[in-house]
N, C-alpha and C. Protein backbone atom coordinates (compact mmCIF):
# COMPACT_ATOMS: atom_id res chain seq x y z
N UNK A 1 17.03 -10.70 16.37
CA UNK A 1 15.72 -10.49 16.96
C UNK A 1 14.70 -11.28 16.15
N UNK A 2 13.97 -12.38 16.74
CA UNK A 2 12.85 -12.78 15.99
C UNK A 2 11.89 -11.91 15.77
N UNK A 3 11.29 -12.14 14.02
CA UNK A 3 10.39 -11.66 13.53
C UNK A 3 9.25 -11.91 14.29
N UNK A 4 8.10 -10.80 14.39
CA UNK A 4 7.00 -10.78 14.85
C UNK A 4 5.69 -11.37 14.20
N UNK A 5 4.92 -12.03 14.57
CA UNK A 5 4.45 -12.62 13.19
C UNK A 5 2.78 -11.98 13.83
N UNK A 6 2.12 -11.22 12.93
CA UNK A 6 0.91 -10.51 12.91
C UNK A 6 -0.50 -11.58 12.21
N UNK A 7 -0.93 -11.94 13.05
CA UNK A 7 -2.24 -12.67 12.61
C UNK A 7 -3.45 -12.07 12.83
N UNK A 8 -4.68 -11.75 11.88
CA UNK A 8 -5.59 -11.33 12.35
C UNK A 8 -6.68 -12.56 11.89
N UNK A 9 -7.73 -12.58 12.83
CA UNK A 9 -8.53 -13.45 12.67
C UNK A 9 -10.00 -13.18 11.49
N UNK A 10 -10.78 -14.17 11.40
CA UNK A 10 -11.70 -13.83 9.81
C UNK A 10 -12.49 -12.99 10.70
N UNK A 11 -13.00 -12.97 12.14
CA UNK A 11 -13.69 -11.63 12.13
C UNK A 11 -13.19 -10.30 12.72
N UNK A 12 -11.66 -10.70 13.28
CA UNK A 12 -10.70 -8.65 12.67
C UNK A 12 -11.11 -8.60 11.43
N UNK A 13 -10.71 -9.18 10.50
CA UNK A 13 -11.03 -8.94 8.98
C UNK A 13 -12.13 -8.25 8.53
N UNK A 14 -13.41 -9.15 8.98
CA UNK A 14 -14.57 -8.91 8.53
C UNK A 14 -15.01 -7.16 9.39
N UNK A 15 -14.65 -7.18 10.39
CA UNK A 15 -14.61 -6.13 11.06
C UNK A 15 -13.88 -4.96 10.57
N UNK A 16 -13.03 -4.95 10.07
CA UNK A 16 -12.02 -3.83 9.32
C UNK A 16 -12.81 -3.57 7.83
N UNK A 17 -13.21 -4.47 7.60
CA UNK A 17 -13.22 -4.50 5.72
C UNK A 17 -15.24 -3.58 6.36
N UNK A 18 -16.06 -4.08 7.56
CA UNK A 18 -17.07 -3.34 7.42
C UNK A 18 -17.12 -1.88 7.54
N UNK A 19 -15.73 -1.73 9.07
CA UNK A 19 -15.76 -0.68 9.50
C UNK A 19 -15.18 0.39 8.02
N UNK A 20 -14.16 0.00 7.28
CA UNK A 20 -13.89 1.20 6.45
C UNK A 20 -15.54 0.90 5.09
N UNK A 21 -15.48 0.48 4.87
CA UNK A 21 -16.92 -0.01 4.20
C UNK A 21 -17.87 1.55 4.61
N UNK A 22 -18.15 1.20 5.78
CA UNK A 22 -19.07 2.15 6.34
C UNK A 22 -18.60 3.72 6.20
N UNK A 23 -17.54 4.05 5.78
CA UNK A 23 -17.16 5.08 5.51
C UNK A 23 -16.52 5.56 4.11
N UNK A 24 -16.20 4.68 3.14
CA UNK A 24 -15.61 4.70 1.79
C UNK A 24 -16.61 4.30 1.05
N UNK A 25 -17.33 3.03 1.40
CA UNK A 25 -18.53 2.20 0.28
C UNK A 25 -17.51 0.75 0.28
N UNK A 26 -18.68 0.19 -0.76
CA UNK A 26 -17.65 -1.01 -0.79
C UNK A 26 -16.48 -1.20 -1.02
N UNK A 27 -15.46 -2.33 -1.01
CA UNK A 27 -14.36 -2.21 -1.95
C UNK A 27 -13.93 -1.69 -3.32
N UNK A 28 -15.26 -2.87 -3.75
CA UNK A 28 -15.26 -2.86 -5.48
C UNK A 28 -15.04 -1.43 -5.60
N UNK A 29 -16.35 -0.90 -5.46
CA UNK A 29 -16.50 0.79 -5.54
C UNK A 29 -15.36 1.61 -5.56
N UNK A 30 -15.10 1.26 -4.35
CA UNK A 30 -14.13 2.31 -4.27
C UNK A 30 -12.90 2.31 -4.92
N UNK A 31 -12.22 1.35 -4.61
CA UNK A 31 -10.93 0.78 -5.71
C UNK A 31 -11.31 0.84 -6.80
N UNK A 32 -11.85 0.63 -7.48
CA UNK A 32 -12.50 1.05 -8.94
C UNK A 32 -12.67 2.47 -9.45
N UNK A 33 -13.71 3.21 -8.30
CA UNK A 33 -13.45 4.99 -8.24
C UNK A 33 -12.07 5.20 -8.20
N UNK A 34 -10.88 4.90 -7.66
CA UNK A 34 -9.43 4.92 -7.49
C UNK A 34 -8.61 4.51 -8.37
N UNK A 35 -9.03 4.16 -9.31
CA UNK A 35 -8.29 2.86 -10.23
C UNK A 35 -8.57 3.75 -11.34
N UNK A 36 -10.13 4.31 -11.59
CA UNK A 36 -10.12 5.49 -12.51
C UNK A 36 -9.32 6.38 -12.40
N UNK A 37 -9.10 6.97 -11.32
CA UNK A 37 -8.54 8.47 -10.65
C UNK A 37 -6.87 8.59 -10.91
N UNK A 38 -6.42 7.40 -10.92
CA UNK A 38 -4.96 6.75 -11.03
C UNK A 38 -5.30 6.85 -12.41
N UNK A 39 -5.80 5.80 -13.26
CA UNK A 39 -5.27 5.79 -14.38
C UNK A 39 -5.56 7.10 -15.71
N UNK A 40 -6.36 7.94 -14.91
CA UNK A 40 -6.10 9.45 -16.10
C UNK A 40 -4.98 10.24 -15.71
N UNK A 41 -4.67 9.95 -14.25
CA UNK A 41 -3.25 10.75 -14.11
C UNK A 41 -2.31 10.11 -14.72
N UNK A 42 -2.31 8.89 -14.36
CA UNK A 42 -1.32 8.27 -15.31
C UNK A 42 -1.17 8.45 -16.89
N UNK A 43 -2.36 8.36 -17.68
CA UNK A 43 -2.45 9.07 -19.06
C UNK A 43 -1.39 10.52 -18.99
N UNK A 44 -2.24 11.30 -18.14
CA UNK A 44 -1.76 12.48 -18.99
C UNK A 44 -0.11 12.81 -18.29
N UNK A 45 0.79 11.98 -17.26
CA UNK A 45 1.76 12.39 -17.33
C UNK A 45 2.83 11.51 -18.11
N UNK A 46 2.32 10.77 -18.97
CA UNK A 46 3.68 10.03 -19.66
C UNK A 46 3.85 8.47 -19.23
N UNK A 47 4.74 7.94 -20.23
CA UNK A 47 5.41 7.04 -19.80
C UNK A 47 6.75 7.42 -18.99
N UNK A 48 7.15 8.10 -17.99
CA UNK A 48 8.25 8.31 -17.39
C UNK A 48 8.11 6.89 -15.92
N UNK A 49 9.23 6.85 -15.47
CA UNK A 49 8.88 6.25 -14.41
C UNK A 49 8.86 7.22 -13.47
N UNK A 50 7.68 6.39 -12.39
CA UNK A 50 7.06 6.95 -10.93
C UNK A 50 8.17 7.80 -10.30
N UNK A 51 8.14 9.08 -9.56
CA UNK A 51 8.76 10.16 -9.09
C UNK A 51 8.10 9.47 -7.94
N UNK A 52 8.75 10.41 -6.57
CA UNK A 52 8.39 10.53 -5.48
C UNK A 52 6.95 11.35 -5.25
N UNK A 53 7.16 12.29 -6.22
CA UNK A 53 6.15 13.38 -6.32
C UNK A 53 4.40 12.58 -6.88
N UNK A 54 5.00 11.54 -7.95
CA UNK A 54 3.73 10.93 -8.39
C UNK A 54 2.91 10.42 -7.19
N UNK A 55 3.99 9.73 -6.40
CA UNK A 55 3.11 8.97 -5.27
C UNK A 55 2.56 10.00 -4.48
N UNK A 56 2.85 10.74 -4.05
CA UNK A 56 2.05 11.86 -3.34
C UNK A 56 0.87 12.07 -4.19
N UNK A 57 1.06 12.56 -5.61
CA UNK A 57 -0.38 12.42 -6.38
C UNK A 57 -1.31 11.64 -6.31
N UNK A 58 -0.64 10.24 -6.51
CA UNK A 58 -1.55 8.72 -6.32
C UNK A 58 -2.23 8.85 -5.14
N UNK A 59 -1.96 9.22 -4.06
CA UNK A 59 -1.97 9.09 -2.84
C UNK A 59 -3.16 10.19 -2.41
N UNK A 60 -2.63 11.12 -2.66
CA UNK A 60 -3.86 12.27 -2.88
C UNK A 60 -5.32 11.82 -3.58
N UNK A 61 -5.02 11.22 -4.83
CA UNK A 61 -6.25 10.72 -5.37
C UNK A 61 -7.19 10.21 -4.97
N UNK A 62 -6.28 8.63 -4.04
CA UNK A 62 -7.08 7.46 -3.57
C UNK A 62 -7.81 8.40 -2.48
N UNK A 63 -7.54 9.22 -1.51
CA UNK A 63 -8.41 9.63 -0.79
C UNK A 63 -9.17 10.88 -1.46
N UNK A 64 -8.99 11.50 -2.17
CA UNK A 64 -10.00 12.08 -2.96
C UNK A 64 -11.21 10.85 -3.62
N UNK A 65 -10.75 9.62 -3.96
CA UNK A 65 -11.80 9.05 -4.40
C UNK A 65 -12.74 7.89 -3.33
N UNK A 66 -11.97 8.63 -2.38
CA UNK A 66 -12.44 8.06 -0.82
C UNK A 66 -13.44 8.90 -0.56
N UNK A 67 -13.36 9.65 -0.78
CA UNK A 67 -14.10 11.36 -0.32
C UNK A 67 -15.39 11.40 -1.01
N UNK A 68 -15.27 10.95 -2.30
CA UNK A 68 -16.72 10.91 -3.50
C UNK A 68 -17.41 9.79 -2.73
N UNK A 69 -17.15 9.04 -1.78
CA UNK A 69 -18.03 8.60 -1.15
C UNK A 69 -19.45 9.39 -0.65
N UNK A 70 -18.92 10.67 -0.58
CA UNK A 70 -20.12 11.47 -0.19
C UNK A 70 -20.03 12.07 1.66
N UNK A 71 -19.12 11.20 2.23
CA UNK A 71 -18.98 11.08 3.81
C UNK A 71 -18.01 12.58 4.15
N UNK A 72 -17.79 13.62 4.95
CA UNK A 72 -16.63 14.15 5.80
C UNK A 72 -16.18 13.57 5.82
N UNK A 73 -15.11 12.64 5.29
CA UNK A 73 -14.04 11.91 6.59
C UNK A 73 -12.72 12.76 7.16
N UNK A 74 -13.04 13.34 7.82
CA UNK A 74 -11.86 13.95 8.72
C UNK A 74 -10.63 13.91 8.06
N UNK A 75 -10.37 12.74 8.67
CA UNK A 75 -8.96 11.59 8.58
C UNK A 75 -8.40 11.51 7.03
N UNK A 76 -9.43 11.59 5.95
CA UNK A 76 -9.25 11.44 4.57
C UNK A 76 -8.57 12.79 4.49
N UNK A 77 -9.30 13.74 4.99
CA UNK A 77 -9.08 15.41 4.89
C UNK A 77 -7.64 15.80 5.19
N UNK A 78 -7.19 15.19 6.41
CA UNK A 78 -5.90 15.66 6.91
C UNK A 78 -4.68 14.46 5.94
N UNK A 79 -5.37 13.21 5.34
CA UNK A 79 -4.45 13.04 5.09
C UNK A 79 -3.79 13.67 3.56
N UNK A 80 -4.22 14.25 2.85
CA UNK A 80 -4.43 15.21 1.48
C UNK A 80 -3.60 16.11 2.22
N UNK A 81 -3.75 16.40 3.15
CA UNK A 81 -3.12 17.88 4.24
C UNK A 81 -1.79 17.32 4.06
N UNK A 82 -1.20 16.21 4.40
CA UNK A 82 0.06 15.37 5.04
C UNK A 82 0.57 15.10 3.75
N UNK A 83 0.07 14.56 2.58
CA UNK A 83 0.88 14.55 1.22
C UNK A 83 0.79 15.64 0.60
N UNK A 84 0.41 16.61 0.96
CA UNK A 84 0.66 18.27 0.16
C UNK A 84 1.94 18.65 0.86
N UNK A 85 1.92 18.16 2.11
CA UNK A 85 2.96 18.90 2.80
C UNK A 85 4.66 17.98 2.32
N UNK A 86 3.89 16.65 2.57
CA UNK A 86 5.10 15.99 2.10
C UNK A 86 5.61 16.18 0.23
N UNK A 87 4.95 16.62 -0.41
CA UNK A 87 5.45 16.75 -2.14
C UNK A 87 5.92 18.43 -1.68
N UNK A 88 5.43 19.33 -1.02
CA UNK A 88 6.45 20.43 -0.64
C UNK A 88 7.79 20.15 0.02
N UNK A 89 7.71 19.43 0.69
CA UNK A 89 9.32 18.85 1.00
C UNK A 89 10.05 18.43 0.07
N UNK A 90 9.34 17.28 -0.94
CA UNK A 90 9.93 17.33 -1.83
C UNK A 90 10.54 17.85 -2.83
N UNK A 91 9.76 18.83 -3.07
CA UNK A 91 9.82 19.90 -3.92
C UNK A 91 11.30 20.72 -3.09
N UNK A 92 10.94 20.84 -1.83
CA UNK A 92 12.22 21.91 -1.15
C UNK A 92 13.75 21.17 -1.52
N UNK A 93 13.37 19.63 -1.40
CA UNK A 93 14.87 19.26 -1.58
C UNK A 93 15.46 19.41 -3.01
N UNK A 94 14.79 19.25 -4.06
CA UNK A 94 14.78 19.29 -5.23
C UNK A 94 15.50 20.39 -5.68
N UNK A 95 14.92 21.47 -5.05
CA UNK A 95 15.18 22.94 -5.44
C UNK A 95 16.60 23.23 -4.73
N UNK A 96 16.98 22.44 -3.42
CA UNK A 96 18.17 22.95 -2.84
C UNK A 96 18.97 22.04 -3.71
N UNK A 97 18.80 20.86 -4.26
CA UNK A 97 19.88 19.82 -4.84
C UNK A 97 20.32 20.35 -5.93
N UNK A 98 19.27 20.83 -7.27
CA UNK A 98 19.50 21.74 -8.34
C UNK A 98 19.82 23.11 -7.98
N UNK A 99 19.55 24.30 -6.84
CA UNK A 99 20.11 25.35 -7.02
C UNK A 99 21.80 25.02 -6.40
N UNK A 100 22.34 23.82 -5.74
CA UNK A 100 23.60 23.57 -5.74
C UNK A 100 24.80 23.26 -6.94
N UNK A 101 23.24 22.70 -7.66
CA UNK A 101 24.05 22.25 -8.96
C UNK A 101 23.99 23.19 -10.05
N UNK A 102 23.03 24.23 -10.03
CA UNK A 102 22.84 25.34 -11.10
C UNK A 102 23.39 26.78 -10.68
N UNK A 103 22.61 26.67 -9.37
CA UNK A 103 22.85 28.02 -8.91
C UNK A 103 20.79 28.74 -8.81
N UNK A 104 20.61 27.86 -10.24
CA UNK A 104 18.77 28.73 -9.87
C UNK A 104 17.73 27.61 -9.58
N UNK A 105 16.26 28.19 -9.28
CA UNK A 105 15.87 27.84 -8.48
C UNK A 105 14.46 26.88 -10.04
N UNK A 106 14.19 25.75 -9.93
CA UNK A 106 13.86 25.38 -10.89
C UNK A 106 12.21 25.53 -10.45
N UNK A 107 11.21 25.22 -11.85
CA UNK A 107 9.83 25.30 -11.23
C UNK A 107 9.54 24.01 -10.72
N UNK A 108 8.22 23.31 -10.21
CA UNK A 108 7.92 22.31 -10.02
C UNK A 108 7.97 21.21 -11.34
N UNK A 109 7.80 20.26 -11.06
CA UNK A 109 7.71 19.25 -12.13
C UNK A 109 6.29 19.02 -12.36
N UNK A 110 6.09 19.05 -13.96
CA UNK A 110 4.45 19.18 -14.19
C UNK A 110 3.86 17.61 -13.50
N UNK A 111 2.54 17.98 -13.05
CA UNK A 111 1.77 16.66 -12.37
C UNK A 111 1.66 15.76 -13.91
C-alpha cells in the first residue's frame, strides 16, 4: 500500500499555531511553562528510565501547564481525565502481572 504523504500549507500552519495560541499563549510560553513542569518531575524521580506510568505524568503536566494559561479548556480537562484513567490501567496490569508472580497485590510506583 502506498504511503500517504500529509502536506499542510504555511497558512494551515499559521492557522493551527494561532488557533492553539489563542488558547495555551504562545509557544515559547508555554513549552517553557512545560519544560519547567517536566523537568522537577524529572528531578525528583531519579535517574531510572521512563516507565509507562512517567508518560502519563509528563502528559498530565503538559496540559496542566496548558491550563496556567488561565483559559477552561475543556479538552485540556478531559484529557488529564484520559491519562488518569490510562496510568490506572496501568497500574491494573501491573498488579495482575506481579500478583501472578507473587501472589500479593503491590502498591503503586512512587511518581
Amino acid at each position: 500500500m502506498p504511503r500517504k504523504k500529509f502536506k499542510l500549507s504555511h497558512t494551515e500552519i499559521s492557522n493551527i499555531v494561532a488557533d492553539r495560541g489563542a488558547d495555551y499563549g504562545e509557544p515559547h510560553i508555554n513549552h517553557g511553562r512545560t519544560a519547567r513542569l517536566w523537568q522537577a518531575y524529572l528531578i525528583n524521580r531519579g535517574g531510572d528510565p521512563l516507565s509507562a506510568e512517567d508518560v502519563c505524568f509528563l502528559n498530565i503536566l503538559q496540559k496542566v501547564g496548558r491550563l496556567q494559561e488561565g483559559k477552561r479548556h475543556i479538552d485540556s480537562a478531559k484529557d488529564i481525565v484520559g491519562y488518569v484513567a490510562n496510568l490506572l490501567a496501568i497500574w491494573e496490569k501491573r498488579a495482575e502481572q506481579d500478583e501472578g508472580a507473587s501472589g500479593a497485590t503491590p502498591p503503586p510506583p512512587k511518581p
